[in-house]
N, C-alpha and C. Protein backbone atom coordinates (compact mmCIF):
# COMPACT_ATOMS: atom_id res chain seq x y z
N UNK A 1 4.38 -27.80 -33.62
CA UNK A 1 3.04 -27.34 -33.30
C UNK A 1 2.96 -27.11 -31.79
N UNK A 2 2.06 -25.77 -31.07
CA UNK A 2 1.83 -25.59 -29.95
C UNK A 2 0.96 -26.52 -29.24
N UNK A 3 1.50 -27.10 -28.22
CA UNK A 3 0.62 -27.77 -27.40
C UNK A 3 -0.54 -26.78 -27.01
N UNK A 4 -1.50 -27.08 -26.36
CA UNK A 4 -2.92 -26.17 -25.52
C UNK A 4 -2.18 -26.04 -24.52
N UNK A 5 -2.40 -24.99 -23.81
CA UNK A 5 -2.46 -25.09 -22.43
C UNK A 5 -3.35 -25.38 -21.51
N UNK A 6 -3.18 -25.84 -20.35
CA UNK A 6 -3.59 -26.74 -19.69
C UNK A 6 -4.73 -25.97 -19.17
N UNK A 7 -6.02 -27.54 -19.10
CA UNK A 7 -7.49 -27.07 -19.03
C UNK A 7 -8.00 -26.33 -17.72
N UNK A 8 -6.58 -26.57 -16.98
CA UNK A 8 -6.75 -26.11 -15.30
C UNK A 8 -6.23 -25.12 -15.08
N UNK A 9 -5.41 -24.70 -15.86
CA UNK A 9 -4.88 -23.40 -15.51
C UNK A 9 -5.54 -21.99 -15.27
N UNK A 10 -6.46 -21.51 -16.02
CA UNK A 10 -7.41 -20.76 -14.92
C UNK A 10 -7.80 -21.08 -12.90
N UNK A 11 -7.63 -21.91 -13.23
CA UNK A 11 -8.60 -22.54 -11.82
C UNK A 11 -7.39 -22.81 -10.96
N UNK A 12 -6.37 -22.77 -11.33
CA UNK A 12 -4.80 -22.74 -10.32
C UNK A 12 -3.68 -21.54 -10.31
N UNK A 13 -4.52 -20.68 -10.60
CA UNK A 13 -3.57 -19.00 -9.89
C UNK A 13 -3.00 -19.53 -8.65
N UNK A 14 -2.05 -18.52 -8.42
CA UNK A 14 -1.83 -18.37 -7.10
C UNK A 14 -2.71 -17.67 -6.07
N UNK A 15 -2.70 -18.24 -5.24
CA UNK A 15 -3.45 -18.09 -3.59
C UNK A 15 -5.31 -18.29 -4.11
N UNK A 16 -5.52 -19.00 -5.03
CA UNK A 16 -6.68 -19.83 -5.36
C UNK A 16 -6.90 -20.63 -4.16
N UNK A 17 -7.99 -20.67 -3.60
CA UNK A 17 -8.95 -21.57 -3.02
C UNK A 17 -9.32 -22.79 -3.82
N UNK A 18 -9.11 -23.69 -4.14
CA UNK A 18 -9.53 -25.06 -5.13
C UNK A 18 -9.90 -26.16 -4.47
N UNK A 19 -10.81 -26.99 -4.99
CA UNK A 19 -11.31 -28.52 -4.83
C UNK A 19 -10.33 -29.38 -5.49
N UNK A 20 -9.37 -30.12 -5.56
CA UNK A 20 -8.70 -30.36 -6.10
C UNK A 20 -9.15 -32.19 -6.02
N UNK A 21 -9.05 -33.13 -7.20
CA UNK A 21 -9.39 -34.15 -7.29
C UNK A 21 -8.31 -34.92 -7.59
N UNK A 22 -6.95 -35.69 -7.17
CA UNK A 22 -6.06 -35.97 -7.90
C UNK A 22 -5.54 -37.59 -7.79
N UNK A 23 -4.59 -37.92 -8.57
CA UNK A 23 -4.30 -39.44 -8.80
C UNK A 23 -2.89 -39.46 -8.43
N UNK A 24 -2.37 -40.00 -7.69
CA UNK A 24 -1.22 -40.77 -7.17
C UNK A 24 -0.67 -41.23 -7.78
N UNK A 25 0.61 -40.16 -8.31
CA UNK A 25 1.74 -40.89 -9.06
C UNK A 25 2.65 -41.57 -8.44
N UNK A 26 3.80 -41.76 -9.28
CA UNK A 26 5.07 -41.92 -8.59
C UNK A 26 5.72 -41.60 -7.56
N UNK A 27 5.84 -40.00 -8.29
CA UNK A 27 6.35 -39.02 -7.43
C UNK A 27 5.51 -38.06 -7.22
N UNK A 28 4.75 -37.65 -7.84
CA UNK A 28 4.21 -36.26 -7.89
C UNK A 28 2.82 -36.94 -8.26
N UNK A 29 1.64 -36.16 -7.66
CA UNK A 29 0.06 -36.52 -7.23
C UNK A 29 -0.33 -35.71 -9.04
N UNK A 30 -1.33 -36.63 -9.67
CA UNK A 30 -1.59 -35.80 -10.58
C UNK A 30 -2.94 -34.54 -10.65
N UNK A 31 -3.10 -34.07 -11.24
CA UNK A 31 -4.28 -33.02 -10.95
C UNK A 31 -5.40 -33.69 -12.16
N UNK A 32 -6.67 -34.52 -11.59
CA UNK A 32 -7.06 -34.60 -12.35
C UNK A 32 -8.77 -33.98 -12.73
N UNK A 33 -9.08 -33.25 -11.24
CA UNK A 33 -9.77 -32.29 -11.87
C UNK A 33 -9.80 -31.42 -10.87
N UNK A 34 -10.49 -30.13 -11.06
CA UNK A 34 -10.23 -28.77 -10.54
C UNK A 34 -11.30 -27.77 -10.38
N UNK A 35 -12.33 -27.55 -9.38
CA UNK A 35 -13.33 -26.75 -9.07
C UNK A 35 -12.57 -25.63 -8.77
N UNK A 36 -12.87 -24.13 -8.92
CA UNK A 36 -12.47 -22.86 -8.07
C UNK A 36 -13.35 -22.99 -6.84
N UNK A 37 -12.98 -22.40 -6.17
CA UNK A 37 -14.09 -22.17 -4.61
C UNK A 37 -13.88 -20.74 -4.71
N UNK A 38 -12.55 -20.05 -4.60
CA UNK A 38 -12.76 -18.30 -4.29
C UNK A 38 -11.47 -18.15 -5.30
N UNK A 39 -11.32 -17.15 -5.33
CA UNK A 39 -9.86 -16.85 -6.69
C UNK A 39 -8.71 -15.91 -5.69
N UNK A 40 -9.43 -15.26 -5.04
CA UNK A 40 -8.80 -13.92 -4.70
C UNK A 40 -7.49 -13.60 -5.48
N UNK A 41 -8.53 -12.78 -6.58
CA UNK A 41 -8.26 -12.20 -8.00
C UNK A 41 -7.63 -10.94 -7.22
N UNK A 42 -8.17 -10.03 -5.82
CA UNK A 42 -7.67 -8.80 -5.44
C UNK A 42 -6.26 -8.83 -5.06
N UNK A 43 -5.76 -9.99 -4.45
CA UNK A 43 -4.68 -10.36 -3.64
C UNK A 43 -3.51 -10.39 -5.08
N UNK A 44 -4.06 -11.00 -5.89
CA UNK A 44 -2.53 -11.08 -7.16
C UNK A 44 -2.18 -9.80 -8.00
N UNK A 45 -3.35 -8.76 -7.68
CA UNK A 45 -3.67 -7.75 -8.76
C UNK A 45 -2.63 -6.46 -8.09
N UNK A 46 -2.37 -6.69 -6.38
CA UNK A 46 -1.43 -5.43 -5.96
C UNK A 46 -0.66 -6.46 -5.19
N UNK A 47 0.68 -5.42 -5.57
CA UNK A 47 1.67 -6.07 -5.28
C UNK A 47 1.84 -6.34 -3.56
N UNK A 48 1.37 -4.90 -2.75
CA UNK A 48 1.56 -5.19 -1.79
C UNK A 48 0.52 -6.09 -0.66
N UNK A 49 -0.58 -6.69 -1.40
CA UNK A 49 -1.62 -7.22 -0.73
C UNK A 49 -0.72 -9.09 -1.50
N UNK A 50 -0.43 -9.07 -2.61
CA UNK A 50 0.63 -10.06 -3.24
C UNK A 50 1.35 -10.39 -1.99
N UNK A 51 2.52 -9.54 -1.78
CA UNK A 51 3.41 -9.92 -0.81
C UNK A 51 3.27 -10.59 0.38
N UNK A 52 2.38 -9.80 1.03
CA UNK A 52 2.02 -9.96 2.14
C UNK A 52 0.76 -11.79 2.19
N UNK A 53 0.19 -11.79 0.73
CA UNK A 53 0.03 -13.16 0.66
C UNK A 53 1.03 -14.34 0.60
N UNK A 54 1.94 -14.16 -0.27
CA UNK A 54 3.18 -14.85 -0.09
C UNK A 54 3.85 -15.03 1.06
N UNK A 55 4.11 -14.75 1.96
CA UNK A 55 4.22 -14.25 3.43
C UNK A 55 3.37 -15.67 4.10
N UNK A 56 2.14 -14.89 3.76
CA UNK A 56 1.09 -16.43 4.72
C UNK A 56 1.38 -17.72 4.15
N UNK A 57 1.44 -17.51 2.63
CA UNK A 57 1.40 -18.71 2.38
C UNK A 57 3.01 -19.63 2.61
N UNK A 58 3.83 -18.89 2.89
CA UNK A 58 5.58 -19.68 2.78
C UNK A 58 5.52 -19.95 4.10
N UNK A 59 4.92 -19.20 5.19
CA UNK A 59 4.75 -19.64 6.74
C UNK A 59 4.02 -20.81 6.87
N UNK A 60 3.06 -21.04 5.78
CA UNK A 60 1.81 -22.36 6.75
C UNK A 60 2.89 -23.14 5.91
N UNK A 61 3.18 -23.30 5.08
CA UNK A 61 3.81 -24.56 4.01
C UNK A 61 5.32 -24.62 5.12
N UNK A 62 5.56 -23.93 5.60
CA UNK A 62 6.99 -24.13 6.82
C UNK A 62 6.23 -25.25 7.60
N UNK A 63 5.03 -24.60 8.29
CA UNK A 63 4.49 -25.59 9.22
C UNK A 63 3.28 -26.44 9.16
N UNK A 64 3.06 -26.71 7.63
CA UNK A 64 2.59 -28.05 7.32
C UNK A 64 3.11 -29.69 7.06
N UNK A 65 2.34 -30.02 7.48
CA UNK A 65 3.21 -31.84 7.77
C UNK A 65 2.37 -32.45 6.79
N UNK A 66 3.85 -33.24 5.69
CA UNK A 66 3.02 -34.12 4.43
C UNK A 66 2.21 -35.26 4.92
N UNK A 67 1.02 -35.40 4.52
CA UNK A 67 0.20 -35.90 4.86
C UNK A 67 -0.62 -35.73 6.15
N UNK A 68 -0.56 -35.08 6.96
CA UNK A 68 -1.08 -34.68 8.32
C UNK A 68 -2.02 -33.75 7.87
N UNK A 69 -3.30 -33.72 8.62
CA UNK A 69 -4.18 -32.68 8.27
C UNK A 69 -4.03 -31.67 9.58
N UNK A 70 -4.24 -30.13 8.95
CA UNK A 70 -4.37 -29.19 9.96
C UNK A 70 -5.38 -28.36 9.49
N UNK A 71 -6.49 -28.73 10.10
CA UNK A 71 -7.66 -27.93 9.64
C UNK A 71 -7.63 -26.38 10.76
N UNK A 72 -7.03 -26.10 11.53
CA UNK A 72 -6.56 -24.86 12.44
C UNK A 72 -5.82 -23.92 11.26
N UNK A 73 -4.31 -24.83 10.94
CA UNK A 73 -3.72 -24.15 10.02
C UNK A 73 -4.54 -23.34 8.92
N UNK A 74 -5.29 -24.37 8.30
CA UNK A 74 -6.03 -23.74 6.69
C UNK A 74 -6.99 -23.16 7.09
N UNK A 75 -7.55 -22.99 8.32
CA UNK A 75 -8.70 -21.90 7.90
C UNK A 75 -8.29 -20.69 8.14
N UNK A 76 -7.20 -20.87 8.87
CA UNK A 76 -6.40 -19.60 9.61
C UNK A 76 -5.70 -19.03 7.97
N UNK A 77 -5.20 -19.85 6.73
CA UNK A 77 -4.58 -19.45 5.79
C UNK A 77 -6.14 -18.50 4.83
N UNK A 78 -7.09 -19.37 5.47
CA UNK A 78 -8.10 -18.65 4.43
C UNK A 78 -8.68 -17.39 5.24
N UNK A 79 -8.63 -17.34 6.32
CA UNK A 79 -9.37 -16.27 7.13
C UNK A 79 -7.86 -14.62 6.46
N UNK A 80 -7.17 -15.68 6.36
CA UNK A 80 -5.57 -13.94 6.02
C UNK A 80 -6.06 -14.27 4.60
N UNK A 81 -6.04 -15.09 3.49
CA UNK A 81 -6.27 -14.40 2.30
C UNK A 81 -7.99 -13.32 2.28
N UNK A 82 -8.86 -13.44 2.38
CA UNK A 82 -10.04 -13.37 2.70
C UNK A 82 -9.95 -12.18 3.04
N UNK A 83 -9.41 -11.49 4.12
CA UNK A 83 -8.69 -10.10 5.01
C UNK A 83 -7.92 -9.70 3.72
N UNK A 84 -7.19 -10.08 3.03
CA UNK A 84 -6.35 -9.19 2.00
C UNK A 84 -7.31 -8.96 0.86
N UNK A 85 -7.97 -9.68 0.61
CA UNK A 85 -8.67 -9.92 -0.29
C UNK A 85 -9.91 -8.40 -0.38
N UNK A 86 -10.01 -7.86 0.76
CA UNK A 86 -10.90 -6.86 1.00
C UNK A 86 -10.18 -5.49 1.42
N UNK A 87 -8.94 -5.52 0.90
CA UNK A 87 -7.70 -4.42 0.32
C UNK A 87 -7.85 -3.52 1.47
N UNK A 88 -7.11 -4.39 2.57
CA UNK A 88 -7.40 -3.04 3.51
C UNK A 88 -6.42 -2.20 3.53
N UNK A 89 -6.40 -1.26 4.27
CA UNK A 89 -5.19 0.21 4.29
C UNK A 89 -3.87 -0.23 4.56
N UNK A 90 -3.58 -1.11 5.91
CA UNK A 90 -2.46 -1.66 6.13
C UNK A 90 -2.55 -3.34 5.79
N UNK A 91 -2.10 -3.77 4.75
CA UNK A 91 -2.22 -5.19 4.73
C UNK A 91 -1.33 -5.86 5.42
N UNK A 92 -0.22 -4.83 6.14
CA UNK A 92 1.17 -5.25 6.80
C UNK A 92 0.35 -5.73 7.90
N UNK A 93 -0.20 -5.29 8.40
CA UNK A 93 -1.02 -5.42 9.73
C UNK A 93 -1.97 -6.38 10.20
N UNK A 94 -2.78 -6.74 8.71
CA UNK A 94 -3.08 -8.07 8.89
C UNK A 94 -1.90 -9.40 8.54
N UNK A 95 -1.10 -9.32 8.24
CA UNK A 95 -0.09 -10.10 7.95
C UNK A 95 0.65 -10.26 9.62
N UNK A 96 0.39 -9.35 9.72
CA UNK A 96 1.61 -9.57 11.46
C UNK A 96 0.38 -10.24 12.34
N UNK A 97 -0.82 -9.73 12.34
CA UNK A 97 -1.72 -10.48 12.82
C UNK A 97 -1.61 -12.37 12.64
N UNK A 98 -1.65 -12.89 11.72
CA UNK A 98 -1.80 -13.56 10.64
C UNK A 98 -0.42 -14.55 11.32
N UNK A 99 1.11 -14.11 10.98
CA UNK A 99 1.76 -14.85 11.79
C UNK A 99 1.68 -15.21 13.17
N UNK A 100 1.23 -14.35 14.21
CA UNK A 100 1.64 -13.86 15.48
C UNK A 100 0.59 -15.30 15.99
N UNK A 101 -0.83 -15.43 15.14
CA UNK A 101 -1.63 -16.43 15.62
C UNK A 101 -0.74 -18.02 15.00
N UNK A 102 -0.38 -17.65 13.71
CA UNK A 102 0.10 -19.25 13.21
C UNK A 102 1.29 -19.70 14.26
N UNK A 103 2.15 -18.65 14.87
CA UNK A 103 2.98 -19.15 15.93
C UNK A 103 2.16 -19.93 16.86
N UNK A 104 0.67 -19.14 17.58
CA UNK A 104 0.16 -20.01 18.66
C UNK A 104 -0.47 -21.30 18.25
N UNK A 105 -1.15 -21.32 16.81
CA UNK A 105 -1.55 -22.88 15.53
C UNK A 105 -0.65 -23.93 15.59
N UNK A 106 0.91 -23.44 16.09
CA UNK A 106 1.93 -24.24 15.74
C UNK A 106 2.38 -24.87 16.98
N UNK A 107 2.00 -24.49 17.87
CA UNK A 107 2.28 -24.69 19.35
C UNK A 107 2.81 -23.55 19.89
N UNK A 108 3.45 -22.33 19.48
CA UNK A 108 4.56 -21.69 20.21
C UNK A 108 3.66 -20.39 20.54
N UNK A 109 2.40 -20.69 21.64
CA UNK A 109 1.80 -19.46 21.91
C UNK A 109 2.23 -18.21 22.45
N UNK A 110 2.34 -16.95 21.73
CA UNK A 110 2.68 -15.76 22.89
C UNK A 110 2.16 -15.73 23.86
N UNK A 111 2.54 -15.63 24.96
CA UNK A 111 1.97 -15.40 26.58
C UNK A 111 1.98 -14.05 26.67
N UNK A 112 1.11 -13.63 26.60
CA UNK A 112 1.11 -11.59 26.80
C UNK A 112 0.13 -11.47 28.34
N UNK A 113 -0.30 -12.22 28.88
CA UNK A 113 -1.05 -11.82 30.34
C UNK A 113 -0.92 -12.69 31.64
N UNK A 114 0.66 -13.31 30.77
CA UNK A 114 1.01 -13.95 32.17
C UNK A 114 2.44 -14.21 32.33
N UNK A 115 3.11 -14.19 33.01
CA UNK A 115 4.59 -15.03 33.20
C UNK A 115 4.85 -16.11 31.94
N UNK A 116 5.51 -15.90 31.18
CA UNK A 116 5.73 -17.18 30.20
C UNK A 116 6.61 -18.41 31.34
N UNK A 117 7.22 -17.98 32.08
CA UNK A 117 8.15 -18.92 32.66
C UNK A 117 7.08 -19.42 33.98
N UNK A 118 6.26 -18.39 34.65
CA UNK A 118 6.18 -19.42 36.23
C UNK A 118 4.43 -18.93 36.43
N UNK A 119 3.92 -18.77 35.26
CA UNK A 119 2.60 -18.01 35.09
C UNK A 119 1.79 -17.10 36.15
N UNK A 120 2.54 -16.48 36.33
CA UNK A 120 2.13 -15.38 37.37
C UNK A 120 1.81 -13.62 36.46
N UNK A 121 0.18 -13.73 37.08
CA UNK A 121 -0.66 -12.83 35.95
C UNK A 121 0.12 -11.80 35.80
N UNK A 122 -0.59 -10.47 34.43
CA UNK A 122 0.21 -9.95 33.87
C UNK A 122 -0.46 -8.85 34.45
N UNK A 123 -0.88 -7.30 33.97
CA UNK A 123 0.24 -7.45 32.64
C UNK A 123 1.80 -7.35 33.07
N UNK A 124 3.06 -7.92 32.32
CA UNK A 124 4.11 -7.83 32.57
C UNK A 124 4.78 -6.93 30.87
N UNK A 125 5.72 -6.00 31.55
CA UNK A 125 6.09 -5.10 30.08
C UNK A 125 7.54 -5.84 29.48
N UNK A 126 8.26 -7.11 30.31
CA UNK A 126 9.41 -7.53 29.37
C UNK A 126 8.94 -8.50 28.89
N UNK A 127 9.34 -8.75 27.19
CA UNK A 127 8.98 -9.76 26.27
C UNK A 127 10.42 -10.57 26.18
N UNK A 128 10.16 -11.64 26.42
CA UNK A 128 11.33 -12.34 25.63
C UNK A 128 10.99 -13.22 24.85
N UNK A 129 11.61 -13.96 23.58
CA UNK A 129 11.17 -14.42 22.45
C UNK A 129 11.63 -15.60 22.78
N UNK A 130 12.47 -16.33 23.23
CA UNK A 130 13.24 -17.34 23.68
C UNK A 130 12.04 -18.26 24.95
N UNK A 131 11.51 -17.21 26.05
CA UNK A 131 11.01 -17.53 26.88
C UNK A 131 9.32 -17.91 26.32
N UNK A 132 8.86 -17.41 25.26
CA UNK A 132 7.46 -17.39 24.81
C UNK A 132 6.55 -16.55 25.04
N UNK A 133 7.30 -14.95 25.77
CA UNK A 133 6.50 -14.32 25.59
C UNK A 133 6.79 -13.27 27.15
N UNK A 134 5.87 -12.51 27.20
CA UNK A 134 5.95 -12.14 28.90
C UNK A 134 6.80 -12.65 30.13
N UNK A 135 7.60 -11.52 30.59
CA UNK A 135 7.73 -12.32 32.00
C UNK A 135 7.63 -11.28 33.42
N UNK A 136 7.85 -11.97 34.07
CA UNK A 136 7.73 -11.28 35.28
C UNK A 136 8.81 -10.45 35.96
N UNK A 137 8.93 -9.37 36.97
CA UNK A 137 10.14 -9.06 37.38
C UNK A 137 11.21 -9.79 37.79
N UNK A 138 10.41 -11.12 38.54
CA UNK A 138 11.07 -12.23 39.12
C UNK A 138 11.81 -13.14 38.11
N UNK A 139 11.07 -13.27 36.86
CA UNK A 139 12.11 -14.37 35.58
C UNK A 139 12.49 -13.43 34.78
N UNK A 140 12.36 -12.21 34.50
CA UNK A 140 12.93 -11.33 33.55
C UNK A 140 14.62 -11.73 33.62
N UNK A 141 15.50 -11.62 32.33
CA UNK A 141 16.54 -11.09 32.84
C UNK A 141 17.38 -9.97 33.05
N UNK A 142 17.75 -9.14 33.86
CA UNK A 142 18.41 -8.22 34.81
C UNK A 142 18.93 -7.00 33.46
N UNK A 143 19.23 -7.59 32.99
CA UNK A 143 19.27 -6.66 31.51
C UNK A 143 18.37 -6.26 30.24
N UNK A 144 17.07 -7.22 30.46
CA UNK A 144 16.13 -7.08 30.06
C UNK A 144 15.60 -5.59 29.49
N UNK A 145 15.33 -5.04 28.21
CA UNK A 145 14.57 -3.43 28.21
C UNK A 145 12.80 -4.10 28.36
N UNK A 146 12.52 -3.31 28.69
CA UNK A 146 11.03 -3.44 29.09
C UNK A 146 10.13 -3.08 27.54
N UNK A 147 9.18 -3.85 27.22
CA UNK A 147 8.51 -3.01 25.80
C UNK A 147 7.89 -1.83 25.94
N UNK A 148 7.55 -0.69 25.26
CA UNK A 148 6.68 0.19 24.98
C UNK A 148 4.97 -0.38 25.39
N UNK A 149 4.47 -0.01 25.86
CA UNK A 149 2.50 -0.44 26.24
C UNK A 149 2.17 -0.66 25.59
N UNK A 150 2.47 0.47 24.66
CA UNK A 150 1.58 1.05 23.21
C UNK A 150 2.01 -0.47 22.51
N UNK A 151 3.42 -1.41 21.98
CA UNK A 151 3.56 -2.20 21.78
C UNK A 151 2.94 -3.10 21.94
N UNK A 152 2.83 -3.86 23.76
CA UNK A 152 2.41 -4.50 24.34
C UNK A 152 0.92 -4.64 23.81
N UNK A 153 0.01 -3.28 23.50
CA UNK A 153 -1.16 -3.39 23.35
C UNK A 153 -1.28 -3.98 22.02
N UNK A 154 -0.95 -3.56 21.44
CA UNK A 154 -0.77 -3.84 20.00
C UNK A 154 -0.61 -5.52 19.64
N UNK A 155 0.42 -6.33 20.36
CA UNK A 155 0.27 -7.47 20.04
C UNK A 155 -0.53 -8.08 20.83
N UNK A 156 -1.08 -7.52 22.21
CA UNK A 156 -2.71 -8.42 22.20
C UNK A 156 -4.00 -8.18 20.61
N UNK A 157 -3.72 -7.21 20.21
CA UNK A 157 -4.76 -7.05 19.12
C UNK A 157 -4.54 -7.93 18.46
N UNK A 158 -3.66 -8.31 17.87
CA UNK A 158 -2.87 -8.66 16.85
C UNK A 158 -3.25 -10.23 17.05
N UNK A 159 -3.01 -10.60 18.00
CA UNK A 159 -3.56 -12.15 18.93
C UNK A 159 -4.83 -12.40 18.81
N UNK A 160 -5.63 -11.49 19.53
CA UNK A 160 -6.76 -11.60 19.73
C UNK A 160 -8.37 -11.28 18.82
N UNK A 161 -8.89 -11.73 18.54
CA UNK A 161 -10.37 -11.09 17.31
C UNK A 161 -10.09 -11.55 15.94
N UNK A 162 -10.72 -11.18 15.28
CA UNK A 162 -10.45 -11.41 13.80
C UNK A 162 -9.95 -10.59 13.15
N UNK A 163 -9.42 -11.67 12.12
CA UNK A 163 -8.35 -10.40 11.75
C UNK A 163 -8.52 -9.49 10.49
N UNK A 164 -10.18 -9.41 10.54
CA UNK A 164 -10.36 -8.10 9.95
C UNK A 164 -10.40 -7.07 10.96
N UNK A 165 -10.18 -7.21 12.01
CA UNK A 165 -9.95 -5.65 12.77
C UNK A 165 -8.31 -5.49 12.55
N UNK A 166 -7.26 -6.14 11.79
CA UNK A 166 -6.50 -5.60 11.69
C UNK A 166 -6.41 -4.47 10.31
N UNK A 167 -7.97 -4.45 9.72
CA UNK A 167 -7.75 -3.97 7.95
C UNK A 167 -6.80 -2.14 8.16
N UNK A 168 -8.02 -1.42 9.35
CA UNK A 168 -7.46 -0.34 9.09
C UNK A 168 -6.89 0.06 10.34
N UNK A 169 -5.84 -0.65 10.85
CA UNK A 169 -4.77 -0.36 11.82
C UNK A 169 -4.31 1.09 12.03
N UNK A 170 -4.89 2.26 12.84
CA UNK A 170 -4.38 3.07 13.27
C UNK A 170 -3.66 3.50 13.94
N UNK A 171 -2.48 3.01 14.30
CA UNK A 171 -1.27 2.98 15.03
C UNK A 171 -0.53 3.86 14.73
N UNK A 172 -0.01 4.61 15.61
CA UNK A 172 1.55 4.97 15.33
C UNK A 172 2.49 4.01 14.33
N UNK A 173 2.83 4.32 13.42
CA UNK A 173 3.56 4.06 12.59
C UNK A 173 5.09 3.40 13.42
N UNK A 174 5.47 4.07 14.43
CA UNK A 174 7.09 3.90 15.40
C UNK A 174 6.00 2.57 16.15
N UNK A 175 5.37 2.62 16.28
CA UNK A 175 4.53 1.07 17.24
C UNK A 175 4.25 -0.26 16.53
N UNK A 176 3.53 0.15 15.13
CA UNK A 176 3.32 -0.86 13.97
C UNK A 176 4.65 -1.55 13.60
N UNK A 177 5.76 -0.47 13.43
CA UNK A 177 7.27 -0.95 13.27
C UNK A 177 8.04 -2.23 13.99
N UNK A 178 7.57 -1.57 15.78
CA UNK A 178 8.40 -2.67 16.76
C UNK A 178 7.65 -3.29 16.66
N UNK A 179 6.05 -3.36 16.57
CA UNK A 179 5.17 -4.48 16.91
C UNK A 179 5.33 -5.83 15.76
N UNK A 180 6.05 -5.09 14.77
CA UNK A 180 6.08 -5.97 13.13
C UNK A 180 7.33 -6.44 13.33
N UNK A 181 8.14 -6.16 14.02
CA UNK A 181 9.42 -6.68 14.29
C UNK A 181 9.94 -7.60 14.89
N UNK A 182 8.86 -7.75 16.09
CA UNK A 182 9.10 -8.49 17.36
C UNK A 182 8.34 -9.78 16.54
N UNK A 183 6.93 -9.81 15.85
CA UNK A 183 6.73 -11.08 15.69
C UNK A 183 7.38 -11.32 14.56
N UNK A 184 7.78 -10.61 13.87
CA UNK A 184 8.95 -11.51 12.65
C UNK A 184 9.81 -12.27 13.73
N UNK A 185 10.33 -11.81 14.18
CA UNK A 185 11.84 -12.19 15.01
C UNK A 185 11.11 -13.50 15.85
N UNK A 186 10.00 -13.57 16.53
CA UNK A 186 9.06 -14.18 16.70
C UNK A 186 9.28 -15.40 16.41
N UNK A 187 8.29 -15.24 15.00
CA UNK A 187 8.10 -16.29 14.27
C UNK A 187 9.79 -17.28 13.54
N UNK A 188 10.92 -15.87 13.24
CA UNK A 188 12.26 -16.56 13.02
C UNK A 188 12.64 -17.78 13.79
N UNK A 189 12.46 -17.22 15.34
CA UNK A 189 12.92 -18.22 15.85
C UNK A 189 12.41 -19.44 16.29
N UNK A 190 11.29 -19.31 15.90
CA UNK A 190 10.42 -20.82 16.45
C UNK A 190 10.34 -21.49 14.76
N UNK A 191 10.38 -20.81 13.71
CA UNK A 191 10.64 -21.85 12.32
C UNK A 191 11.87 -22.49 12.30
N UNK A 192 13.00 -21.27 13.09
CA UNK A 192 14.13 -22.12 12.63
C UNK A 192 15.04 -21.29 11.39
N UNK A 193 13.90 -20.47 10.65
CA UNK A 193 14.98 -19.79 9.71
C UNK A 193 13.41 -18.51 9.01
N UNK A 194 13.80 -17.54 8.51
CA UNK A 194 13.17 -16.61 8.40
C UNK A 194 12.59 -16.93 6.99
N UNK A 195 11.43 -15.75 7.20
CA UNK A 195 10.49 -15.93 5.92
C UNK A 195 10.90 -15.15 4.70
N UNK A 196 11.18 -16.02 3.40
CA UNK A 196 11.81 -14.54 2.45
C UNK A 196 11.02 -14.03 1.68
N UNK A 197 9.63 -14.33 1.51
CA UNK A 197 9.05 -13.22 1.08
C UNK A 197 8.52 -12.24 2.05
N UNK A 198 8.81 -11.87 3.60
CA UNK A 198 9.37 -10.71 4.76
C UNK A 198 10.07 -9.42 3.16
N UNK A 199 11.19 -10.26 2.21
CA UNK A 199 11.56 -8.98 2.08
C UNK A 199 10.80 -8.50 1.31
N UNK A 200 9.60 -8.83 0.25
CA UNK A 200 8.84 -8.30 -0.29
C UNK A 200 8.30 -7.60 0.07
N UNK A 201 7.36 -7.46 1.65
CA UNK A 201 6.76 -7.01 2.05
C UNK A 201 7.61 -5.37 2.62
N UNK A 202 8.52 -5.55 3.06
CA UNK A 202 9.36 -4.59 3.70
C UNK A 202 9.57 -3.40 2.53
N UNK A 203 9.54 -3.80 1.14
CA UNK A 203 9.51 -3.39 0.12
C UNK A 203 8.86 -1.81 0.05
């Protein structure tokens, strides 16, 4: 005979918002009851607003600590589902948004208007990823390529406001590219190892 399926399973989709009430097992916490708060039913229904959720969500769970609360982290996870959730044109765009801030949530802020090394104001056009961001002629190194503006501008947006101004990103497409590149590579190196649902999205 078929068991039921379980009374919670509506109320635990993926990238569900939930109240979750649970009991302390052994090993594993049990679920023993389950409010919805938001569903974002839009986010599971296309693949590429999907992806790009998977994305947020494999980044905060990199840099969540068991048992530690990060109320920065989760609202920042609900402010990017919330943004996908309202199907914008480029969802890539709020997604690069979306990391570029969880790097600064995590400690590893981009410096885009000052010297990352000896804070001497900006704007400065070489990025280095190693250094945290901007530097100056004086800490650059000598082989350094300088970024594109158009770049440069781009990841102050991306930093800065909410990130529903990333919904309908009008960029050059060759700018959205490096600008999506640099904070992957970004974010690679301050996790430690890259995000694999990146390849979904690239998709």
């Amino acid at each position: 005979m078929r068991r039921p399926g379980s009374r919670f399973g509506g109320r635990l989709e993926p990238f569900s918002h939930v109240d979750l009430q649970l009991y302390a097992g052994r090993s594993l916490d049990i679920v023993t009851q389950a409010e919805l708060v938001t569903s974002f039913a839009p986010v599971r229904a296309d693949f590429a607003l999907s992806a790009c959720g998977s994305a947020m969500v494999e980044a905060a769970d990199h840099l969540a600590q068991e048992d530690e609360r990060s109320n920065r982290l989760f609202l920042l996870l609900l402010e990017g589902l919330r943004t996908l959730a309202l199907s914008p044109a480029t969802p890539s765009a709020v997604l690069d948004g979306y990391l570029f801030r969880l790097a600064s949530v995590a400690g590893y802020h981009p410096h885009l208007d000052a010297c990352a090394a000896c804070g001497a104001p900006g704007p400065h056009d070489v990025f280095t990823i190693a250094a945290g961001g901007a530097l100056c002629p004086d800490d650059a190194p000598f082989d350094a390529h300088p970024l594109d503006p158009a770049v440069t501008g781009l990841l102050r947006r991306l930093l800065g406001g909410p990130l529903s101004d990333q919904r309908d990103a009008p960029e050059d497409p060759r700018v959205r590219r490096a600008a999506a590149a640099l904070v992957a590579s970004y974010l690679t190196y301050h996790l430690g190892r890259p995000l694999r649902a990146l390849e979904l999205v690239e998709r």
